[in-house]
C-alpha atoms as a PDB file:
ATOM      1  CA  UNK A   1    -143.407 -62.910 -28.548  1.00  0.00           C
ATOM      2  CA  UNK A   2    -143.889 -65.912 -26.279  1.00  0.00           C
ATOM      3  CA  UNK A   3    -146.187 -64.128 -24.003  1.00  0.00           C
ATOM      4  CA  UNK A   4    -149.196 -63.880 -26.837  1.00  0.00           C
ATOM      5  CA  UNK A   5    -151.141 -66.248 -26.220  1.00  0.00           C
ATOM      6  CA  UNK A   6    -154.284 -67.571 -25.002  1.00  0.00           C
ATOM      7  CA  UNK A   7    -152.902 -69.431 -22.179  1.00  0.00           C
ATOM      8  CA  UNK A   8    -152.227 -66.411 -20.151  1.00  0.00           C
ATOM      9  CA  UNK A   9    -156.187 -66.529 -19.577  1.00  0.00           C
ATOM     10  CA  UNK A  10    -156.145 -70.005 -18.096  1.00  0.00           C
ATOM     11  CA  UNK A  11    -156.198 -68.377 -14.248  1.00  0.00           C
ATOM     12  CA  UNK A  12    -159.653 -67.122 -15.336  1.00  0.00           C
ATOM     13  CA  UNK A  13    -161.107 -69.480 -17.271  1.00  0.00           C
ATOM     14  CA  UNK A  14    -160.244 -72.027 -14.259  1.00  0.00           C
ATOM     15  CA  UNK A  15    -161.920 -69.961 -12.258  1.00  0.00           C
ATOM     16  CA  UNK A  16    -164.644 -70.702 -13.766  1.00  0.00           C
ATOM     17  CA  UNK A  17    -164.165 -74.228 -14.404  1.00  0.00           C
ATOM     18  CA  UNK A  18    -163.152 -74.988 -10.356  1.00  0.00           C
ATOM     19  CA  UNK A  19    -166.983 -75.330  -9.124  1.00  0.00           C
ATOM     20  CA  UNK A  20    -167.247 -78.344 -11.801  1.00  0.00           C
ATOM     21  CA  UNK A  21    -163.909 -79.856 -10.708  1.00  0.00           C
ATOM     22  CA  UNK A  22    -165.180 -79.745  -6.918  1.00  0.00           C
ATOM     23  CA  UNK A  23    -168.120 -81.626  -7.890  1.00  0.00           C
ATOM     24  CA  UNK A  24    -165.757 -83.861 -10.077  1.00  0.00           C
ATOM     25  CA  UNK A  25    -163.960 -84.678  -7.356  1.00  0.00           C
ATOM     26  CA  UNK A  26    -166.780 -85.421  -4.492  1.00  0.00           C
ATOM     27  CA  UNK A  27    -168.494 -87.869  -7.160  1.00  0.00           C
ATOM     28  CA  UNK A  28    -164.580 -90.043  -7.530  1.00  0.00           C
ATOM     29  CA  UNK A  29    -164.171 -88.292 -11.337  1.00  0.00           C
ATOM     30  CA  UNK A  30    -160.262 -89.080 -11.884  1.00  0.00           C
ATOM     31  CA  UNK A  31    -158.079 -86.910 -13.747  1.00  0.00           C
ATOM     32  CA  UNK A  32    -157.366 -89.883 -16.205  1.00  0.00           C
ATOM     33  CA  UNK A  33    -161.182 -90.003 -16.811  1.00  0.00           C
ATOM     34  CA  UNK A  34    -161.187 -86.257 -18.191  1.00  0.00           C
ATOM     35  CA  UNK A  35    -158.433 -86.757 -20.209  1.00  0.00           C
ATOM     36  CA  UNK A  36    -160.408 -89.352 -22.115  1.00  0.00           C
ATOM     37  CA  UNK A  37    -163.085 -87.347 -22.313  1.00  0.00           C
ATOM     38  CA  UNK A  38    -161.320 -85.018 -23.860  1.00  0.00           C
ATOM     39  CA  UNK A  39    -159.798 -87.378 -26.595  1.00  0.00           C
ATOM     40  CA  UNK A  40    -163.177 -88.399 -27.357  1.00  0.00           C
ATOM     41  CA  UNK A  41    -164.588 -85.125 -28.014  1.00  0.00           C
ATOM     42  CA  UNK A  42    -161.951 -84.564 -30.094  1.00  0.00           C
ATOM     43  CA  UNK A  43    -162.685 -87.425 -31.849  1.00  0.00           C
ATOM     44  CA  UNK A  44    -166.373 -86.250 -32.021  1.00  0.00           C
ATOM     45  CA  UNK A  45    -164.733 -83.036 -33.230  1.00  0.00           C
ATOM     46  CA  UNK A  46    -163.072 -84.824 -36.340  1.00  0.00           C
ATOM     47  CA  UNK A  47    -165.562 -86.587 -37.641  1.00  0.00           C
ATOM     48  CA  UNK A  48    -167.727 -83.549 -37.811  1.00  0.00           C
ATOM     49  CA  UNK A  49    -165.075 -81.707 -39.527  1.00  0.00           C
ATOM     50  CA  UNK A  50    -165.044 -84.647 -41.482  1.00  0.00           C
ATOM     51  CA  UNK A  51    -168.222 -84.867 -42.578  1.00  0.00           C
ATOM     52  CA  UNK A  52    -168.073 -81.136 -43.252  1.00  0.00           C
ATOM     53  CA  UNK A  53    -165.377 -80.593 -45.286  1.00  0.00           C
ATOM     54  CA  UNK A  54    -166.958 -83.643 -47.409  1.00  0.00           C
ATOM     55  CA  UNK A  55    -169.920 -81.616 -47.901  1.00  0.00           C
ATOM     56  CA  UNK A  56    -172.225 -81.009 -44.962  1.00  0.00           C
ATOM     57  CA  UNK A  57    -170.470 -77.371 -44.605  1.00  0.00           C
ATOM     58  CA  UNK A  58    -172.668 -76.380 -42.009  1.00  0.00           C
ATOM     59  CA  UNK A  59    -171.214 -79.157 -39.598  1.00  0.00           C
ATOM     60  CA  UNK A  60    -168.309 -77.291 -39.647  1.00  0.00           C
ATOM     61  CA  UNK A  61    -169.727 -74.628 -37.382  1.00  0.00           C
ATOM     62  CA  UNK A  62    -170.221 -77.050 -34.444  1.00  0.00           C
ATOM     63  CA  UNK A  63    -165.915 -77.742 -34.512  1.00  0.00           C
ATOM     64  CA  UNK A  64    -165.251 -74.901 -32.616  1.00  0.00           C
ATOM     65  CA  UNK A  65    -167.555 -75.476 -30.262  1.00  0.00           C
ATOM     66  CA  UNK A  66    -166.038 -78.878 -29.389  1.00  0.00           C
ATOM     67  CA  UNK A  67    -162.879 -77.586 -29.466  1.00  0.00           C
ATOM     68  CA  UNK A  68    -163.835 -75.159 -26.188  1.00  0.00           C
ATOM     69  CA  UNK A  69    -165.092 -78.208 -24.772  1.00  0.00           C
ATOM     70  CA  UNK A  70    -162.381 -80.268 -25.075  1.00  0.00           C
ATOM     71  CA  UNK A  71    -159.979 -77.117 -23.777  1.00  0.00           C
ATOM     72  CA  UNK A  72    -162.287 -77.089 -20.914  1.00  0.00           C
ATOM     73  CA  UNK A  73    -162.012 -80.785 -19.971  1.00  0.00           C
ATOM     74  CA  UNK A  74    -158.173 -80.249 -20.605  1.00  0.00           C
ATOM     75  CA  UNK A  75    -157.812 -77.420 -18.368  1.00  0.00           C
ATOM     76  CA  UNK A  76    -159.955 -79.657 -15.729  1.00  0.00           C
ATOM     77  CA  UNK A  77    -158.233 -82.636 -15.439  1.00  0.00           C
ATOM     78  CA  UNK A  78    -155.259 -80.570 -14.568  1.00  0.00           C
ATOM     79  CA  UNK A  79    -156.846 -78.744 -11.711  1.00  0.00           C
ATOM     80  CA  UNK A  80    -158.335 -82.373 -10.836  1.00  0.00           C
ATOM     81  CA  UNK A  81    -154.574 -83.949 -10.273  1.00  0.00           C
ATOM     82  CA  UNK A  82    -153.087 -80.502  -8.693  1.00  0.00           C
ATOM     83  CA  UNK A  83    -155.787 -79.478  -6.328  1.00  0.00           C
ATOM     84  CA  UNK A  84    -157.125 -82.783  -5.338  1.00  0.00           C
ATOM     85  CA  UNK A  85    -154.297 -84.677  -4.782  1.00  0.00           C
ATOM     86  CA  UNK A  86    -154.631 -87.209  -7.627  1.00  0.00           C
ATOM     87  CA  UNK A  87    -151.832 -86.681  -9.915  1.00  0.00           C
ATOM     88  CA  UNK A  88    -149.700 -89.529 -10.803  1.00  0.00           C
ATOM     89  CA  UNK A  89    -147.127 -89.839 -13.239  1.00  0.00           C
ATOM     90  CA  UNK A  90    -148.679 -92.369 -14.784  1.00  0.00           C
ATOM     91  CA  UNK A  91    -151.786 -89.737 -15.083  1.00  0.00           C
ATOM     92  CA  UNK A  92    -149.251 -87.151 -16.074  1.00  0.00           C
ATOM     93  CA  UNK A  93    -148.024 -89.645 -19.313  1.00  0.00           C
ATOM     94  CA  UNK A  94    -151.905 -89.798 -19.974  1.00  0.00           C
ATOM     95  CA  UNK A  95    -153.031 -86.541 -19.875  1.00  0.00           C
ATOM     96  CA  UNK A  96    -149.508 -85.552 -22.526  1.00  0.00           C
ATOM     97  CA  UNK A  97    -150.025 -88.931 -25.091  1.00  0.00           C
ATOM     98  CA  UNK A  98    -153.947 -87.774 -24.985  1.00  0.00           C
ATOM     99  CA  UNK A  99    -153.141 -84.354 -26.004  1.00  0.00           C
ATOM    100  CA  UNK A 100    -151.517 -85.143 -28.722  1.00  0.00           C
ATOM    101  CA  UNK A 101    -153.709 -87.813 -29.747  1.00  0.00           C
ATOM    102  CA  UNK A 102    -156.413 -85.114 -28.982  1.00  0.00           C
ATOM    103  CA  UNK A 103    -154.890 -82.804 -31.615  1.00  0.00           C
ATOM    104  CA  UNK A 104    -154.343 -85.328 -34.312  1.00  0.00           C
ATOM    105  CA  UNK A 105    -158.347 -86.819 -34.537  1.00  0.00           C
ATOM    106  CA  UNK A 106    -159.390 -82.999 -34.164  1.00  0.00           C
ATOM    107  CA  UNK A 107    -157.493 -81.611 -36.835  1.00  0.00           C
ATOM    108  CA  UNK A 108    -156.314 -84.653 -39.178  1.00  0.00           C
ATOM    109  CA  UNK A 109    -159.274 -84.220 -41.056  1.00  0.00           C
ATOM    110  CA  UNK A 110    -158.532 -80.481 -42.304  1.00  0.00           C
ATOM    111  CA  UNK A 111    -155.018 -81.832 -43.987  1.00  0.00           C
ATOM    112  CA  UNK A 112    -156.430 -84.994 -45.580  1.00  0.00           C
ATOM    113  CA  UNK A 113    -159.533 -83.298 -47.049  1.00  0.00           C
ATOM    114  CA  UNK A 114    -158.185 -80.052 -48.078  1.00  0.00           C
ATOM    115  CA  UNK A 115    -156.239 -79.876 -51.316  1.00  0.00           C
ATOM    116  CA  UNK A 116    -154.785 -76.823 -51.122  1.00  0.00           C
ATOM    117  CA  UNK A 117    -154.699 -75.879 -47.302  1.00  0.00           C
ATOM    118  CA  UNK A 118    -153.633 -79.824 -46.421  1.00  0.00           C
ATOM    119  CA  UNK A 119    -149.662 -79.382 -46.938  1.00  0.00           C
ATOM    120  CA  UNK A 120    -150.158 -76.188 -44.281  1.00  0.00           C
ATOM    121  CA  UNK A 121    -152.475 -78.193 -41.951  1.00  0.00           C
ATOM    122  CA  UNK A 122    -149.925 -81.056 -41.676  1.00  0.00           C
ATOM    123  CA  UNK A 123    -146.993 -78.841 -40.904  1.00  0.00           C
ATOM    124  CA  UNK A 124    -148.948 -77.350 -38.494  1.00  0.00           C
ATOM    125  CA  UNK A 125    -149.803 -80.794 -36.566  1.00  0.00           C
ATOM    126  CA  UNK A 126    -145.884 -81.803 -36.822  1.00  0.00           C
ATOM    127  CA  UNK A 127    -144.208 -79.114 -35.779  1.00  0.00           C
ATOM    128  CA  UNK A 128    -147.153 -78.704 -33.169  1.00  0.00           C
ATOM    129  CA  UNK A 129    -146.050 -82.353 -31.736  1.00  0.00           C
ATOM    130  CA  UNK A 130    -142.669 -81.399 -31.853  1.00  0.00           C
ATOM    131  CA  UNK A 131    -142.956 -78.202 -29.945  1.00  0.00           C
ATOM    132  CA  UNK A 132    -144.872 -80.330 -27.441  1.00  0.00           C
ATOM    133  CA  UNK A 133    -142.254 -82.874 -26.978  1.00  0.00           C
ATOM    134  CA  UNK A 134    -139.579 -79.535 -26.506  1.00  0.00           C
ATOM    135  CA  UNK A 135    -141.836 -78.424 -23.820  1.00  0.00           C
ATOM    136  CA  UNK A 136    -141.214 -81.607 -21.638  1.00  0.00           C
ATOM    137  CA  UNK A 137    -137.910 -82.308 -22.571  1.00  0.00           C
ATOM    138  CA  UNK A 138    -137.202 -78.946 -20.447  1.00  0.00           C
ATOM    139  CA  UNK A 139    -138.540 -80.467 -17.404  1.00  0.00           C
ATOM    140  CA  UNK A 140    -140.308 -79.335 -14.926  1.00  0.00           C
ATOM    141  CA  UNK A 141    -142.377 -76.858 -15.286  1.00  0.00           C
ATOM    142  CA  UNK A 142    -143.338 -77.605 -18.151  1.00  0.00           C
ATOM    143  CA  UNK A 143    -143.115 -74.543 -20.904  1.00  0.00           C
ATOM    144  CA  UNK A 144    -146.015 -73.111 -22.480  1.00  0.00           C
ATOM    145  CA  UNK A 145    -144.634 -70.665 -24.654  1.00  0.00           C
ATOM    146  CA  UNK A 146    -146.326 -69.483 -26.974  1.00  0.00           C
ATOM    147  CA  UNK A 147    -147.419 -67.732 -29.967  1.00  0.00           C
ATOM    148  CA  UNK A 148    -148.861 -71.440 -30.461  1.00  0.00           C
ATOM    149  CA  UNK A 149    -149.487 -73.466 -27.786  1.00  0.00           C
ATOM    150  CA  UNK A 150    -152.944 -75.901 -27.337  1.00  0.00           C
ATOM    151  CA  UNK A 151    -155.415 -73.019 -26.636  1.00  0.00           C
ATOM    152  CA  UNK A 152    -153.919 -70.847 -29.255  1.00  0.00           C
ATOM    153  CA  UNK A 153    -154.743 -73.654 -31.899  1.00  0.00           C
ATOM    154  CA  UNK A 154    -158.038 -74.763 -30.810  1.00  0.00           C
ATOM    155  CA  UNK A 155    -159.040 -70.807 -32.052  1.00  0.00           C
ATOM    156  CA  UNK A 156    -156.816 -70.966 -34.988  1.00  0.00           C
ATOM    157  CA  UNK A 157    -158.559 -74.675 -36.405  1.00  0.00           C
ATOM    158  CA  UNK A 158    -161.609 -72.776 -35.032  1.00  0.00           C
ATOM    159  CA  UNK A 159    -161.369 -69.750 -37.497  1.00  0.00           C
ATOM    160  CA  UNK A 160    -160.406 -72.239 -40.123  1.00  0.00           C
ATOM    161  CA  UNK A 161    -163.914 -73.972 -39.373  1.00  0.00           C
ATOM    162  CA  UNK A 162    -165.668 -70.888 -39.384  1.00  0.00           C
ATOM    163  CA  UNK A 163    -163.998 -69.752 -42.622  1.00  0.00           C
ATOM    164  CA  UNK A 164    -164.557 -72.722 -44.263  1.00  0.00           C
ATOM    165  CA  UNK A 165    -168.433 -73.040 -43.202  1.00  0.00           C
ATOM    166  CA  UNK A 166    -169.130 -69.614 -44.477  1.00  0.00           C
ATOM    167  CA  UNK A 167    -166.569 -69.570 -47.634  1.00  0.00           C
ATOM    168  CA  UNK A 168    -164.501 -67.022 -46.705  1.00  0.00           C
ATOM    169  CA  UNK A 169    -162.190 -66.618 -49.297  1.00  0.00           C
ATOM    170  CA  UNK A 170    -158.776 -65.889 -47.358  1.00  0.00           C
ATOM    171  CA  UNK A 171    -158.701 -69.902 -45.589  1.00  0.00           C
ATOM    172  CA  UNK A 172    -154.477 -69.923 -47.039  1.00  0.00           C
ATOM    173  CA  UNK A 173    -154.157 -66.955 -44.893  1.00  0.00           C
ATOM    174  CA  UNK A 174    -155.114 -68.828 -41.848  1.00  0.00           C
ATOM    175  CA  UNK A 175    -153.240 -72.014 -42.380  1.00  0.00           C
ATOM    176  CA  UNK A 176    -149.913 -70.436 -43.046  1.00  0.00           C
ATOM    177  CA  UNK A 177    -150.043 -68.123 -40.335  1.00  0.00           C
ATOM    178  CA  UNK A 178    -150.461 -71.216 -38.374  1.00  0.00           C
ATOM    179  CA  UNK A 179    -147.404 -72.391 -39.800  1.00  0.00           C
ATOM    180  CA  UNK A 180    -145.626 -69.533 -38.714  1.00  0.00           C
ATOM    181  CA  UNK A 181    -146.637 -69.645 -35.373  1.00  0.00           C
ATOM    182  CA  UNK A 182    -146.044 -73.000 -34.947  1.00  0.00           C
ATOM    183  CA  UNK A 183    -142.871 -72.656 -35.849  1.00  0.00           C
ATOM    184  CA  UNK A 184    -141.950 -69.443 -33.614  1.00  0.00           C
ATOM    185  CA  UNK A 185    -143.382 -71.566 -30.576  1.00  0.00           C
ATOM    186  CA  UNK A 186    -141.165 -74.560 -31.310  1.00  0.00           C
ATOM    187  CA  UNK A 187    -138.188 -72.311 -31.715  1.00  0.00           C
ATOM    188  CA  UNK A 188    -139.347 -70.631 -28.365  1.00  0.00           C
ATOM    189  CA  UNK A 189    -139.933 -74.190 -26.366  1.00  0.00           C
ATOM    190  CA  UNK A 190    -136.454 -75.533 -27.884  1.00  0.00           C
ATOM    191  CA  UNK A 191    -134.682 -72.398 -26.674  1.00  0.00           C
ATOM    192  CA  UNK A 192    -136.159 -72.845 -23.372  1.00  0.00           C
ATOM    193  CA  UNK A 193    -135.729 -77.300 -23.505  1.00  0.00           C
ATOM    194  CA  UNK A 194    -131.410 -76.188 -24.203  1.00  0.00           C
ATOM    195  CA  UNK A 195    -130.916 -73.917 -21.733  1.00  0.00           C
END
């Protein structure tokens, strides 16, 4: 099971992202620069589930759409530092601390603000962080193993959104198979961080 996921369409969605990374590139953009980008869209991202979940449902909707964005800056700044020459490992210790602050101002809001989901939601983000951590403790390359990885939980706090926005009724559903996936990629990354 650690071939379902999303990030076995990265090749093709970087195809299409590699025309904005050129021009990135010719105007001096920096990997670095995308990375914060990213962790501020995220943050944009949280405080409109925020401001959802405390009532302005329909706010909601627009999460997922940040969420693509901030995959698409993601995937960028890695093509940025790989195919223009401008990773560092200092950019490298950027672009993993930004992930997972990325994550946590994205998708804090959904455990703090739901009662009954929240317990889910926060095992989610820890064993999440965790399963990122076993993916660079393997060294390189780094493991992406899924069923859970970054891509595969930007869609799975999207649906949440989405569920939430339009009250469908089966939100548990969503968070615990989260849970379960989370965990099944951690136990995936770890098996991969031992050997």
């Amino acid at each position: 099971m650690t071939g379902i996921t999303l990030y076995r369409a990265k090749p093709a969605f970087q195809r299409l992202l590699r025309p904005l990374v050129v021009r990135a590139a010719r105007r001096g953009v920096l990997p670095d620069h995308l990375t914060l980008a990213a962790v501020h869209v995220s943050m944009a991202a949280g405080f409109l589930a925020t401001v959802g979940l405390m009532g302005a449902g329909a706010l909601l909707l627009v999460a997922p759409a940040l969420y693509g964005v901030r995959l698409a800056l993601n995937a960028m700044d890695g093509m940025l530092a790989r195919e223009h020459g401008l990773g560092t490992a200092r950019g490298a210790a950027i672009n993993e601390i930004g992930d997972a602050v990325a994550d946590l101002v994205a998708y804090l809001p959904f455990a703090l603000l739901l009662p009954r989901q929240g317990p889910a939601i926060a095992l989610v983000l820890t064993v999440s962080l965790v399963a990122e951590l076993a993916a660079i403790a393997g060294g390189p390359p780094r493991s992406n193993a899924g069923p859970l990885g970054k891509s595969d939980r930007a869609l799975g706090f999207g649906a949440l959104a989405i569920a939430l926005a339009v009250g469908w009724p089966q939100v548990d559903l969503i968070a615990w198979s989260m849970v379960g996936l989370s965990l099944l990629t951690l136990a995936n990354r770890t098996r991969r961080a031992l050997r």
